[in-house]
Each structure stands twice: as C-alpha cells, then as structure tokens.
C-alpha atoms as a PDB file:
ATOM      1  CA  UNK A   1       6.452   1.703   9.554  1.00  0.00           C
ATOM      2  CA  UNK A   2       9.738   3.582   9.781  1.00  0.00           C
ATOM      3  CA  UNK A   3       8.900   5.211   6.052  1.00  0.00           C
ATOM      4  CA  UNK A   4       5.469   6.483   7.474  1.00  0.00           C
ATOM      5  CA  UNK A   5       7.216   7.980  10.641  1.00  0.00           C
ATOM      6  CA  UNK A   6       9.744   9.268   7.931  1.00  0.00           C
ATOM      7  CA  UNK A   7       7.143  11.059   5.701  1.00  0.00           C
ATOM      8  CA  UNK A   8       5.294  12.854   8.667  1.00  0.00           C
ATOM      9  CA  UNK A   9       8.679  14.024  10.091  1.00  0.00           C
ATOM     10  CA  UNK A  10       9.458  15.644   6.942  1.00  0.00           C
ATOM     11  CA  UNK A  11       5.928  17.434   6.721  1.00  0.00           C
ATOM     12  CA  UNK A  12       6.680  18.936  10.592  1.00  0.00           C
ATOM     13  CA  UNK A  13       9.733  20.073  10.016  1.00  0.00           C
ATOM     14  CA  UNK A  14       9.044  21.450   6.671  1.00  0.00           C
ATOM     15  CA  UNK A  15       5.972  22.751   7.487  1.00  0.00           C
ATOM     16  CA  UNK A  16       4.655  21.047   4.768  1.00  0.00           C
ATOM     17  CA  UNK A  17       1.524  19.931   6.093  1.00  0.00           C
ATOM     18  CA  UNK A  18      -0.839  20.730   2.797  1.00  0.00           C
ATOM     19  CA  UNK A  19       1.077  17.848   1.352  1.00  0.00           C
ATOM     20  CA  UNK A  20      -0.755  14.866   3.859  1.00  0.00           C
ATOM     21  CA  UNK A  21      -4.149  14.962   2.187  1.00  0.00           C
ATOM     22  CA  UNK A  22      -2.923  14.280  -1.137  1.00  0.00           C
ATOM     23  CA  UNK A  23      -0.709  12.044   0.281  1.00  0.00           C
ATOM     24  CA  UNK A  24      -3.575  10.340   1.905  1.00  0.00           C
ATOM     25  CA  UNK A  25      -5.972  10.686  -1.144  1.00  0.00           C
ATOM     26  CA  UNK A  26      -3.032   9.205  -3.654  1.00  0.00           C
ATOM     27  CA  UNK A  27      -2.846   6.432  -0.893  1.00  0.00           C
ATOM     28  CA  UNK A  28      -6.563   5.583  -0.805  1.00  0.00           C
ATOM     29  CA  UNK A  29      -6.991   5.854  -4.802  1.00  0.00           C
ATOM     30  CA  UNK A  30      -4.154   3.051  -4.634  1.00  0.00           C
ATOM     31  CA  UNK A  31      -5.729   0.785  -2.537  1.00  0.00           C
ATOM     32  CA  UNK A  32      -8.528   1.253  -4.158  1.00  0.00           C
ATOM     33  CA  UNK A  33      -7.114  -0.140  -7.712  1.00  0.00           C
ATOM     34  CA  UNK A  34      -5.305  -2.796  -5.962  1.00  0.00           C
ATOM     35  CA  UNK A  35      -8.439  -4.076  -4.298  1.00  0.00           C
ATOM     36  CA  UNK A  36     -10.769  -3.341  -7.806  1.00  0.00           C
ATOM     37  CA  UNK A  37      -8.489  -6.110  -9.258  1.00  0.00           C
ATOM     38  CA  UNK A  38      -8.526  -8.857  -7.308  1.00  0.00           C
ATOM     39  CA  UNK A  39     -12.495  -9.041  -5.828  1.00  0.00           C
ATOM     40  CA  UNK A  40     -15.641  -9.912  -7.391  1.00  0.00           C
ATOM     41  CA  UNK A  41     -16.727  -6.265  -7.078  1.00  0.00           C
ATOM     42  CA  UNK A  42     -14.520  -5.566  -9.608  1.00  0.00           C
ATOM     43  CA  UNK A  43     -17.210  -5.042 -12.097  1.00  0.00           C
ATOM     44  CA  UNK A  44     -18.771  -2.689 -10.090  1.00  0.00           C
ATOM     45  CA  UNK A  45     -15.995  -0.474  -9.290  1.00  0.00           C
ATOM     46  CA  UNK A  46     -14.724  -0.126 -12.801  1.00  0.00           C
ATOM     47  CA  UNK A  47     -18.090   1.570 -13.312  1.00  0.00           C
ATOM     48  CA  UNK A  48     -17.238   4.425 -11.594  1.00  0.00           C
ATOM     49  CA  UNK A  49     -14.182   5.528 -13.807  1.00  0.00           C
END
C-alpha cells in the first residue's frame, strides 16, 4: 500500500498527472494476463489478441 501512496505522491508533486491513466491501463492489461492464465476463460480471452 505504501508503493501506491508513493506513486500518487510523486504524480502531485510533479505534476505529473497524465502519467495515472497509463499507469492504470498498464495495471489493468496486467491483471488481465495474469487472470487469462489461470481460468477456464482462458480460451476465450486469448481470442481477443
């Protein structure tokens, strides 16, 4: 949790605040692979790349 709290101190006092959506996308696209290989709906998702 610290590492999160971390990451959006940096944005506000960089003013760097572009950089959270990819941040969020990259974060999402990794879940996303993570859960793609270890469900049954793997097939299904592998379909879409």
């Amino acid at each position: 949790m610290d590492f999160l709290k971390d990451i959006w101190f940096f944005l506000k006092e960089r003013k760097k605040f572009w950089l959270a959506p990819l941040i969020l996308i990259l974060l999402l696209f990794g879940l996303l692979l993570i859960f793609a290989g270890s469900s049954a709906i793997a097939p299904f998702i592998y379909t879409l790349f």
